[in-house]
Protein backbone atom coordinates (compact mmCIF):
# COMPACT_ATOMS: atom_id res chain seq x y z
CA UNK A 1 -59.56 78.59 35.48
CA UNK A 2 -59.42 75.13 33.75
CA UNK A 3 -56.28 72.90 34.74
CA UNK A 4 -55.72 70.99 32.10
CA UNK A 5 -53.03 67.68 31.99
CA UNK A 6 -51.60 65.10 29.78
CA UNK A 7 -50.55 61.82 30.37
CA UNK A 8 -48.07 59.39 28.52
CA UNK A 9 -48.84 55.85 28.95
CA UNK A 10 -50.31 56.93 32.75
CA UNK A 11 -47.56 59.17 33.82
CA UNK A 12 -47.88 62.94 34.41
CA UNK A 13 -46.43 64.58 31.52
CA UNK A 14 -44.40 68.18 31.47
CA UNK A 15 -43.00 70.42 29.21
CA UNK A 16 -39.56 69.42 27.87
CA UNK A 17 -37.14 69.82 24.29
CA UNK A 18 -39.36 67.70 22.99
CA UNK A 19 -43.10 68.21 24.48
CA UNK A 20 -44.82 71.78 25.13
CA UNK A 21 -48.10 71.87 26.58
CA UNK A 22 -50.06 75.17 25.40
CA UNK A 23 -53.32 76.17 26.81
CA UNK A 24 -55.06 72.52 26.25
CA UNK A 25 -52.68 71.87 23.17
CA UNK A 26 -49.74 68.94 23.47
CA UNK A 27 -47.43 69.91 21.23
CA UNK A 28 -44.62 67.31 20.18
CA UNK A 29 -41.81 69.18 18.55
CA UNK A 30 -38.93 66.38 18.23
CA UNK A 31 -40.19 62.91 17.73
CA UNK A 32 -37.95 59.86 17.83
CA UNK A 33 -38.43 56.26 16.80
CA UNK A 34 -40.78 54.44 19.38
CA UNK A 35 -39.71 56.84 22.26
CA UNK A 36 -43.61 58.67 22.31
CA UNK A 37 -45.23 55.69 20.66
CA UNK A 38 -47.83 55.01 22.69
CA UNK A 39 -51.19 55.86 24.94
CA UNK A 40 -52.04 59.86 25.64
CA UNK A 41 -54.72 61.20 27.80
CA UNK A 42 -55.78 64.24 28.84
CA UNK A 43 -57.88 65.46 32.38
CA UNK A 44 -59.28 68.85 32.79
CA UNK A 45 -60.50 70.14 36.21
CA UNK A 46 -63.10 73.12 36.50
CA UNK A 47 -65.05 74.25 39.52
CA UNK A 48 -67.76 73.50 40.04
CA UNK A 49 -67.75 70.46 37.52
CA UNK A 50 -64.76 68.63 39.37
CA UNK A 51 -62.65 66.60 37.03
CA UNK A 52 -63.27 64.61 33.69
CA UNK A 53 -60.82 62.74 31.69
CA UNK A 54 -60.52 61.08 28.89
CA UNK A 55 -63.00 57.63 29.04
CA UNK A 56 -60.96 54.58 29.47
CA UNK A 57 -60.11 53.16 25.93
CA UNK A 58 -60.43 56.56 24.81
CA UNK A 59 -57.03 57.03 24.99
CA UNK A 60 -55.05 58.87 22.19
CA UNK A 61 -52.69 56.11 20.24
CA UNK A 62 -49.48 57.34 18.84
CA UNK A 63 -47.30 55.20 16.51
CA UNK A 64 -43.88 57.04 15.48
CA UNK A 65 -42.63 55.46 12.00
């Protein structure tokens, strides 16, 4: 099975009140001003294929307004 996880700005991130992670979906359910702006990745691991991630400067912007 794939294991698939999502970053925030580089750090691991989990499901909370305001972020679920389905399947390979991030779901944000609660935004707030400027507290998830910013850079989201994802890596997926698979044997045999070992890891990939999203390329560097591939990264997912998000700008809350």
């Amino acid at each position: 099975p794939r294991d698939i996880r999502w970053y925030f700005n580089g750090k691991n991130l989990s499901n909370s009140d305001s972020i679920q992670i389905k399947n390979r979906r991030l779901v944000i359910k609660s935004v707030q001003l400027a507290t998830l702006d910013g850079a989201y990745n994802c890596c997926a691991r698979h044997q045999p294929l070992g890891k990939r991630c999203t390329p560097m400067g591939g990264e997912f912007n998000l700008r809350v307004i």
